[in-house]
PDB file of N, CA and C in Angstrom:
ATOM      1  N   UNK A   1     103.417 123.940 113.890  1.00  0.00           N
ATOM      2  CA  UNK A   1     103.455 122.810 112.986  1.00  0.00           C
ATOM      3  C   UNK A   1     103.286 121.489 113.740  1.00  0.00           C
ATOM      4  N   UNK A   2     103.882 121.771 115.017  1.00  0.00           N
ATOM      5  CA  UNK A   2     103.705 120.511 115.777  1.00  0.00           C
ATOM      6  C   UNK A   2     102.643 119.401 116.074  1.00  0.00           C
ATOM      7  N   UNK A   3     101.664 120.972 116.394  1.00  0.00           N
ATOM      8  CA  UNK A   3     100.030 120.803 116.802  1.00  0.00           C
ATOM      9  C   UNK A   3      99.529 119.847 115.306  1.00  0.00           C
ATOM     10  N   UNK A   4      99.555 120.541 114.244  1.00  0.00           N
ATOM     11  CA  UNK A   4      98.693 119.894 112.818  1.00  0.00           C
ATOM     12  C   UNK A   4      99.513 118.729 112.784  1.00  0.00           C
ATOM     13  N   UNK A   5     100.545 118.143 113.051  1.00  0.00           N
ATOM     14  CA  UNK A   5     101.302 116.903 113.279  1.00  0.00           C
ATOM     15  C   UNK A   5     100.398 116.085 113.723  1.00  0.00           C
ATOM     16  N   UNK A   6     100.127 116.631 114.965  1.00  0.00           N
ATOM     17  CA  UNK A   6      99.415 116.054 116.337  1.00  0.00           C
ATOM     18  C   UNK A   6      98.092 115.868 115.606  1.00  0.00           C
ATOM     19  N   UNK A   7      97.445 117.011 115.133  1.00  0.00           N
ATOM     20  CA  UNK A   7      96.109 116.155 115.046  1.00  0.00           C
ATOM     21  C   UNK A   7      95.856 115.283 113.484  1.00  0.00           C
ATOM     22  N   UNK A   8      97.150 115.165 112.783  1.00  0.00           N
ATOM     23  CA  UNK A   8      96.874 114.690 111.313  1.00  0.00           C
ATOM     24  C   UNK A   8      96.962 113.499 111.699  1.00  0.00           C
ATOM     25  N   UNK A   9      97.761 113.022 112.882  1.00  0.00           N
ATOM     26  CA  UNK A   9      97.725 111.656 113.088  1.00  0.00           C
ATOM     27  C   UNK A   9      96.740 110.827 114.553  1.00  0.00           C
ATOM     28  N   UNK A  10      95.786 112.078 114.700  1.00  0.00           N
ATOM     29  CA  UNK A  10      95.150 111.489 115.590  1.00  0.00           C
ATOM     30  C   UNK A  10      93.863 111.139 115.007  1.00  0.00           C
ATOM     31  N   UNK A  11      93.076 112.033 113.363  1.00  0.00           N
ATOM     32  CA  UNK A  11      92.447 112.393 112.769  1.00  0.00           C
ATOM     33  C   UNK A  11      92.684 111.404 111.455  1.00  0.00           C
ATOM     34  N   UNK A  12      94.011 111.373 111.135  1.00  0.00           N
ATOM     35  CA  UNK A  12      93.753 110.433 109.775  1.00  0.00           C
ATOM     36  C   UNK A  12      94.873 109.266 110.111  1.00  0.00           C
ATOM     37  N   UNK A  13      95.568 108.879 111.474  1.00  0.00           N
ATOM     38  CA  UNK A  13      96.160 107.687 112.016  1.00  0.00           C
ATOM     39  C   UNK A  13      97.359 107.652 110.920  1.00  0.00           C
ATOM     40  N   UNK A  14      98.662 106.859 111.482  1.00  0.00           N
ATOM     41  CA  UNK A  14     100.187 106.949 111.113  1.00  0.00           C
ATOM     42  C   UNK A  14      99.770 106.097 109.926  1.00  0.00           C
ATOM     43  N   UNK A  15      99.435 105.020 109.562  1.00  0.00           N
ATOM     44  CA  UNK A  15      99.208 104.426 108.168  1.00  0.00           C
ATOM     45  C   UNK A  15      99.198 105.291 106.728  1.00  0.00           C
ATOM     46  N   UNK A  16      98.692 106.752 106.959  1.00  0.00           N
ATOM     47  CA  UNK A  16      97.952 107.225 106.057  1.00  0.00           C
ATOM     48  C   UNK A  16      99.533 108.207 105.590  1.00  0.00           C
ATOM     49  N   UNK A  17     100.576 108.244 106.501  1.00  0.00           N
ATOM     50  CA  UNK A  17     101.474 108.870 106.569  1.00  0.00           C
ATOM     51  C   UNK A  17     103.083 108.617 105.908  1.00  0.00           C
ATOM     52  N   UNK A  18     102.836 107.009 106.082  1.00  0.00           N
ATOM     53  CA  UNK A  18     104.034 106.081 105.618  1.00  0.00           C
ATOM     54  C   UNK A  18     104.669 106.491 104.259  1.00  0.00           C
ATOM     55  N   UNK A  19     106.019 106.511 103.866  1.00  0.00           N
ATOM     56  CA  UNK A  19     106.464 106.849 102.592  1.00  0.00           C
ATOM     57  C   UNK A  19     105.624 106.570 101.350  1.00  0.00           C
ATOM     58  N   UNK A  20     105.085 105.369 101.529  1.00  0.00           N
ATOM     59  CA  UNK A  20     104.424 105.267  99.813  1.00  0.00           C
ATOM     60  C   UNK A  20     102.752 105.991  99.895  1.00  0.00           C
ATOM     61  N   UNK A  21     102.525 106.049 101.419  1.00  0.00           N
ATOM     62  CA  UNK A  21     100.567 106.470 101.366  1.00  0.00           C
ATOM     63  C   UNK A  21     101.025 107.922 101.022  1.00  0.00           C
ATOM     64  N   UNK A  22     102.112 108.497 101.310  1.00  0.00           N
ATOM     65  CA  UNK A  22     102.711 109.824 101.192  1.00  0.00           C
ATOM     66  C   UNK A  22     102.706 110.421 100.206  1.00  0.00           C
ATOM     67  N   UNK A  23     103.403 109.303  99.063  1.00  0.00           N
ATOM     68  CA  UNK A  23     103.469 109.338  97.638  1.00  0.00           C
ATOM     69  C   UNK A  23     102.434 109.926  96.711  1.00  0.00           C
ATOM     70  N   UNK A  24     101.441 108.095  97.462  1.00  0.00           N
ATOM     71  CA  UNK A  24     100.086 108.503  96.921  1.00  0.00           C
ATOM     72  C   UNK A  24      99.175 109.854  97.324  1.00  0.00           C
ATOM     73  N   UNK A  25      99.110 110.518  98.485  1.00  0.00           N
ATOM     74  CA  UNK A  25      98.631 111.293  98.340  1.00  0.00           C
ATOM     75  C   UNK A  25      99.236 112.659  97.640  1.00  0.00           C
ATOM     76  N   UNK A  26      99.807 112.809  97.524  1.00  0.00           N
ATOM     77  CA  UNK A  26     101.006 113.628  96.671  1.00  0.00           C
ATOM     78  C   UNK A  26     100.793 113.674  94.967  1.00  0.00           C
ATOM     79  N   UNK A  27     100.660 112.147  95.072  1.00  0.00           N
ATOM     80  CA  UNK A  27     100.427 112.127  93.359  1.00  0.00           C
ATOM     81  C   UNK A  27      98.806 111.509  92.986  1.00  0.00           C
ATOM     82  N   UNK A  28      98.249 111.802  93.660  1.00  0.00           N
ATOM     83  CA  UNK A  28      96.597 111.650  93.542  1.00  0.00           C
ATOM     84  C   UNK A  28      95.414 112.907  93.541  1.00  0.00           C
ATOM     85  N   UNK A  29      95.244 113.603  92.571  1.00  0.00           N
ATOM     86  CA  UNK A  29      94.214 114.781  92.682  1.00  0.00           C
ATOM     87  C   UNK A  29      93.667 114.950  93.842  1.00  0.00           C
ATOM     88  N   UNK A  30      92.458 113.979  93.306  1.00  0.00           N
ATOM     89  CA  UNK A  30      91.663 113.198  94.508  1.00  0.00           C
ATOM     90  C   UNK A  30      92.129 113.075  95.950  1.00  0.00           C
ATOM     91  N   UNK A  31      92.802 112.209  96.221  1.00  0.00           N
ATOM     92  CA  UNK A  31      93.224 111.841  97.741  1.00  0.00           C
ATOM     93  C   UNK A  31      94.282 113.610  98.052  1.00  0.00           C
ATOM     94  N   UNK A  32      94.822 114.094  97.430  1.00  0.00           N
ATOM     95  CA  UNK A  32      95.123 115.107  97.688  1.00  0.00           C
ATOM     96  C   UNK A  32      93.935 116.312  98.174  1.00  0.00           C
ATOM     97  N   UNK A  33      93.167 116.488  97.084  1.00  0.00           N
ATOM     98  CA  UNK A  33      91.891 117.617  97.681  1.00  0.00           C
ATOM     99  C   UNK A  33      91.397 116.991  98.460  1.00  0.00           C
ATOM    100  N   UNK A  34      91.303 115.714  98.990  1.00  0.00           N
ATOM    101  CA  UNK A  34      90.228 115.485  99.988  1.00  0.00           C
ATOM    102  C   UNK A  34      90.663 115.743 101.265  1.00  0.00           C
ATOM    103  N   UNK A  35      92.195 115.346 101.296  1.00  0.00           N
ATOM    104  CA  UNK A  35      92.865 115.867 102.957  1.00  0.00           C
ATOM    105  C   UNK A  35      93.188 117.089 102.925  1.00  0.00           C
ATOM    106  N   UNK A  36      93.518 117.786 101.640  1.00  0.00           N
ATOM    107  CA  UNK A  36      93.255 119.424 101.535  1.00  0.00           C
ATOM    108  C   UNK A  36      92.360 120.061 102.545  1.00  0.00           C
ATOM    109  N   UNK A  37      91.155 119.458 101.746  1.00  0.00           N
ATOM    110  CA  UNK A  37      89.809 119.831 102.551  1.00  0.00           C
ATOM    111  C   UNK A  37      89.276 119.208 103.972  1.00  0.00           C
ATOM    112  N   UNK A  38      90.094 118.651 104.284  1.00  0.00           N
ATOM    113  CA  UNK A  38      89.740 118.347 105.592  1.00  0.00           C
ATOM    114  C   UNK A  38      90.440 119.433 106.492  1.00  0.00           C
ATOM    115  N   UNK A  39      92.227 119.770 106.126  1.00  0.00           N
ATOM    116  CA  UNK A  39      93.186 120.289 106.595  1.00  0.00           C
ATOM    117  C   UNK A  39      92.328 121.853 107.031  1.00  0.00           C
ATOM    118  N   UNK A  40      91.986 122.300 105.648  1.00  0.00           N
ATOM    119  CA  UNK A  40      91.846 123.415 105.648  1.00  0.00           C
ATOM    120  C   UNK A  40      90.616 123.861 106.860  1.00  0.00           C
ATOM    121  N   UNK A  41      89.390 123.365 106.501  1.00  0.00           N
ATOM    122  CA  UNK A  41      88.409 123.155 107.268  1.00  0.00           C
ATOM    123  C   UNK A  41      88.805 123.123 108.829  1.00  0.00           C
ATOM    124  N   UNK A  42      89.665 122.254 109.146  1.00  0.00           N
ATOM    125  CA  UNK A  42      89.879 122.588 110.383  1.00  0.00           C
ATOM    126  C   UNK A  42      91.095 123.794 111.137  1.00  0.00           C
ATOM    127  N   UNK A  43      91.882 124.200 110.155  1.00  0.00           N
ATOM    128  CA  UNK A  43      93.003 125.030 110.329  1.00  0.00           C
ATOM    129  C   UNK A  43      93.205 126.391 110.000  1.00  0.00           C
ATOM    130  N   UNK A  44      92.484 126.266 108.694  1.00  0.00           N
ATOM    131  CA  UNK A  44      92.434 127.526 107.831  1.00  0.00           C
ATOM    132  C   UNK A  44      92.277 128.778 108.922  1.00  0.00           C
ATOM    133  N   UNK A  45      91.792 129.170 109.780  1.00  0.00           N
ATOM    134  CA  UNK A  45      91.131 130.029 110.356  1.00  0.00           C
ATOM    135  C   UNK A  45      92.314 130.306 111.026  1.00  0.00           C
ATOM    136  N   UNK A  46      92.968 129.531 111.792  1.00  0.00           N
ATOM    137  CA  UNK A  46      94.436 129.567 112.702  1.00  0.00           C
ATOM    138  C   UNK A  46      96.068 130.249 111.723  1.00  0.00           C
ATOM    139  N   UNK A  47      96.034 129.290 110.494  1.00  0.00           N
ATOM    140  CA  UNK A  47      97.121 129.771 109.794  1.00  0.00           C
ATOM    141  C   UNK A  47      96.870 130.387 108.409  1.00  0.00           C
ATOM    142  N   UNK A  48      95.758 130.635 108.112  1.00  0.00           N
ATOM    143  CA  UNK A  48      95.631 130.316 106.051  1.00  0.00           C
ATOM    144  C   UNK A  48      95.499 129.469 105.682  1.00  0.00           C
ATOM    145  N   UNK A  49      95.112 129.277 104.269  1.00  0.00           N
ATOM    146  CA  UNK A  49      94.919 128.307 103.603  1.00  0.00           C
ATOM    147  C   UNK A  49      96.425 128.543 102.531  1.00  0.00           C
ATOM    148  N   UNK A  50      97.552 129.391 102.499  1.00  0.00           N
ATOM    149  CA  UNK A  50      98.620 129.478 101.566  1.00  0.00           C
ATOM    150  C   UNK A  50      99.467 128.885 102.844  1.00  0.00           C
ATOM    151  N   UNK A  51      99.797 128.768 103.755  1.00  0.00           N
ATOM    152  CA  UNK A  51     100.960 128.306 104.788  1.00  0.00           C
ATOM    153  C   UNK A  51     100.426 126.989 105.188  1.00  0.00           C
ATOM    154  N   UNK A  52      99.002 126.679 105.344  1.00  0.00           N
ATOM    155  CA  UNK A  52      99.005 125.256 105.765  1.00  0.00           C
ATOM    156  C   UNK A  52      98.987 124.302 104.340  1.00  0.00           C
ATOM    157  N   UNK A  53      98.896 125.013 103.356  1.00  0.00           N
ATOM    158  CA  UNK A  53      99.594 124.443 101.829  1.00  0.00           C
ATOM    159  C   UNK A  53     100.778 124.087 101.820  1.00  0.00           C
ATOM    160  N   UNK A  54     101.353 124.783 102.000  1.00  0.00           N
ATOM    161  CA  UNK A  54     103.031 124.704 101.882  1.00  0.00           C
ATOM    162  C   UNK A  54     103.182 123.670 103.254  1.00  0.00           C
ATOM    163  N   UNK A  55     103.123 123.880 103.851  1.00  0.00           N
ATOM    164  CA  UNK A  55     103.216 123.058 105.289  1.00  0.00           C
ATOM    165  C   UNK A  55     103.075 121.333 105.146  1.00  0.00           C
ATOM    166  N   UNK A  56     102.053 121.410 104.802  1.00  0.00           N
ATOM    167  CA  UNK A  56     101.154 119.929 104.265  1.00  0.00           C
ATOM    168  C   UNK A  56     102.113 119.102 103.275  1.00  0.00           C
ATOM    169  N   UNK A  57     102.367 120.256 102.065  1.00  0.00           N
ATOM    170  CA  UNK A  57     103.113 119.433 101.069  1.00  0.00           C
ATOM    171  C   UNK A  57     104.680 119.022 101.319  1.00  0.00           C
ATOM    172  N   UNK A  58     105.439 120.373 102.289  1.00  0.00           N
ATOM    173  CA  UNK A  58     106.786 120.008 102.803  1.00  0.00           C
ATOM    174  C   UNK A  58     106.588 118.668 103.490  1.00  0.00           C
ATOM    175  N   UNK A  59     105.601 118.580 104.224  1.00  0.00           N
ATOM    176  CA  UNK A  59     105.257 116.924 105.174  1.00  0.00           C
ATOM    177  C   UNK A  59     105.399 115.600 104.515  1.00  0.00           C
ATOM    178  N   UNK A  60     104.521 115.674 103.647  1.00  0.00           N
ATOM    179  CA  UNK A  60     104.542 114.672 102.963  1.00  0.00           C
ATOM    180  C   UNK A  60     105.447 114.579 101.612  1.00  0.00           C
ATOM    181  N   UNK A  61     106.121 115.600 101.121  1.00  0.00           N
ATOM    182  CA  UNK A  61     107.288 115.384 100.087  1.00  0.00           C
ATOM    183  C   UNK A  61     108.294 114.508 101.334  1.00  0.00           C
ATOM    184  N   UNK A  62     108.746 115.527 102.420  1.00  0.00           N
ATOM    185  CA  UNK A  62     109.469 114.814 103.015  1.00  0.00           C
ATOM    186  C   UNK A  62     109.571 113.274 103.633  1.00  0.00           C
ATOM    187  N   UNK A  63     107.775 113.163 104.276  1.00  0.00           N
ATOM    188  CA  UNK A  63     107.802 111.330 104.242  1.00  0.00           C
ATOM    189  C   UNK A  63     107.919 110.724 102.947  1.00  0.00           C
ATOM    190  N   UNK A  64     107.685 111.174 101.554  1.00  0.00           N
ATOM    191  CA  UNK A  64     107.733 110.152 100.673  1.00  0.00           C
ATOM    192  C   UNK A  64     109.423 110.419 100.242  1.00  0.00           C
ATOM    193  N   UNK A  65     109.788 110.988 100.648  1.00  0.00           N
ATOM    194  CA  UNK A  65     111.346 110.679 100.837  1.00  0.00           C
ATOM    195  C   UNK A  65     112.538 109.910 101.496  1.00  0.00           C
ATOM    196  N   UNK A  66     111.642 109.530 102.776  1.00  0.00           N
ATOM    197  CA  UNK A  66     111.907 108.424 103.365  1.00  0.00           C
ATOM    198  C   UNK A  66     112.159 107.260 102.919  1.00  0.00           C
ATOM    199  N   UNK A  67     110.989 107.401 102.099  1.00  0.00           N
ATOM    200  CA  UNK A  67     110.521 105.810 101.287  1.00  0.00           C
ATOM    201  C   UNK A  67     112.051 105.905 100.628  1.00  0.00           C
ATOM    202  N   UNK A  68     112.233 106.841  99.631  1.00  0.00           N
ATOM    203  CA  UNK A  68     113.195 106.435  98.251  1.00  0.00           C
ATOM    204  C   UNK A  68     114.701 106.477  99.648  1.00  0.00           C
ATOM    205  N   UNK A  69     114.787 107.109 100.073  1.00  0.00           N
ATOM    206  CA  UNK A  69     116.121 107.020 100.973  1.00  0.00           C
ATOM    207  C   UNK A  69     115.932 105.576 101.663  1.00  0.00           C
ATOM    208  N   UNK A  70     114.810 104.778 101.628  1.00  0.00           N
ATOM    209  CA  UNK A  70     115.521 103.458 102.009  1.00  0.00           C
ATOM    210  C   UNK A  70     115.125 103.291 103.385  1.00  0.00           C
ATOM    211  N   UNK A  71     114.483 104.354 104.248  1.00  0.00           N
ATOM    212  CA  UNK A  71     114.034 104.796 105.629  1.00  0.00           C
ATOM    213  C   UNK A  71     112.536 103.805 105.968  1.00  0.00           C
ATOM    214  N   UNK A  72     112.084 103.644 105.015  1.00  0.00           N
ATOM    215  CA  UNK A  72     110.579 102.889 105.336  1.00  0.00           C
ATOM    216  C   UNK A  72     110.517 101.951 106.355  1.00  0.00           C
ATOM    217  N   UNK A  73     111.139 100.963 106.192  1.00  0.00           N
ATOM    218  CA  UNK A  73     111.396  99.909 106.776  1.00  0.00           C
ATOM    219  C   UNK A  73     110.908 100.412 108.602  1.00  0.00           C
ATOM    220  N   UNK A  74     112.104 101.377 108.998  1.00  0.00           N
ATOM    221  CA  UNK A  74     112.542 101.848 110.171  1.00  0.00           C
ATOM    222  C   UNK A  74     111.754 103.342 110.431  1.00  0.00           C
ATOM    223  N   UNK A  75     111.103 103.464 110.181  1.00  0.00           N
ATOM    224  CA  UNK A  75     110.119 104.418 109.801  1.00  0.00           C
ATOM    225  C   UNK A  75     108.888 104.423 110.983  1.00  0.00           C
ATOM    226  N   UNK A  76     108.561 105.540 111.998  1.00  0.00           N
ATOM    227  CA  UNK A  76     107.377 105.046 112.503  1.00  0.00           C
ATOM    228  C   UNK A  76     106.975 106.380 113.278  1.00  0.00           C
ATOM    229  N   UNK A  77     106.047 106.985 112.789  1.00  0.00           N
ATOM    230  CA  UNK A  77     105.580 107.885 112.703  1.00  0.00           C
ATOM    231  C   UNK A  77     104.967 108.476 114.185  1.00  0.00           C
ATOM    232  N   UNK A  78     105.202 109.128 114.936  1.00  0.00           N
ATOM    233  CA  UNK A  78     104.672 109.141 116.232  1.00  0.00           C
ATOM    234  C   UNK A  78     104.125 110.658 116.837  1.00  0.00           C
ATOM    235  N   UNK A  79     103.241 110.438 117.606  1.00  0.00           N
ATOM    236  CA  UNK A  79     102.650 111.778 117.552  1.00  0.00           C
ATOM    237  C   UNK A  79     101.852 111.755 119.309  1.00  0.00           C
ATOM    238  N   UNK A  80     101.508 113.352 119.703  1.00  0.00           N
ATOM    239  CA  UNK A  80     100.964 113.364 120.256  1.00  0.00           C
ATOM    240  C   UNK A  80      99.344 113.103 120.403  1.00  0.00           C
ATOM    241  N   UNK A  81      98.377 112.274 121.218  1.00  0.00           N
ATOM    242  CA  UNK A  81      97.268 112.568 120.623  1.00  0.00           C
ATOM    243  C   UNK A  81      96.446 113.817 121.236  1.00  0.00           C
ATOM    244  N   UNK A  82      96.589 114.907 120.911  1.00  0.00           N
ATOM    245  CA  UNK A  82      96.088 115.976 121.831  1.00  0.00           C
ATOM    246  C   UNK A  82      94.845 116.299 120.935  1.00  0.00           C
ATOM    247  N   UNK A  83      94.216 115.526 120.413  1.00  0.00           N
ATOM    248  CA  UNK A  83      93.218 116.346 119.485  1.00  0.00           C
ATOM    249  C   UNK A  83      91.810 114.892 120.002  1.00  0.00           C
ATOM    250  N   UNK A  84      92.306 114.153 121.316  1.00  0.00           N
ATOM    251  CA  UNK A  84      91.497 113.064 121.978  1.00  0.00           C
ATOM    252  C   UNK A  84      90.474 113.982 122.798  1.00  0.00           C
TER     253      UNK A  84
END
């Protein structure tokens, strides 16, 4: 899980990650299938496409939880860039 950490934020940068972009992708069809399809495309082959589902959505339910817990502020998303 670490690794798809690593390259979600080397690939789509910590902005895209923040409690409310979290939200939005969460509650957006659209912006949802599109990082779907990026995810999958590059992962699918390593884990599935049913575990890097679940994976993806635990991620980002959990950052847009941040947000409502009040965490945003202090919030800062950090990663390895191993996917340079």
């Amino acid at each position: 899980a670490v690794r798809l950490v690593d390259w979600l934020v080397a690939t789509e940068g910590c902005d895209n990650f923040r409690p409310a972009a979290a939200s939005s992708l969460l509650n957006s069809e659209g912006l949802w299938l599109s990082l779907r399809r990026r995810v999958l495309k590059a992962w699918e082959g390593i884990w599935g496409s049913e575990p890097l589902e679940r994976l993806l959505t635990a991620l980002l339910r959990r950052l847009e939880r941040l947000g409502e817990e009040g965490g945003q502020q202090n919030t800062k998303l950090a990663g390895v860039r191993s996917a340079k």
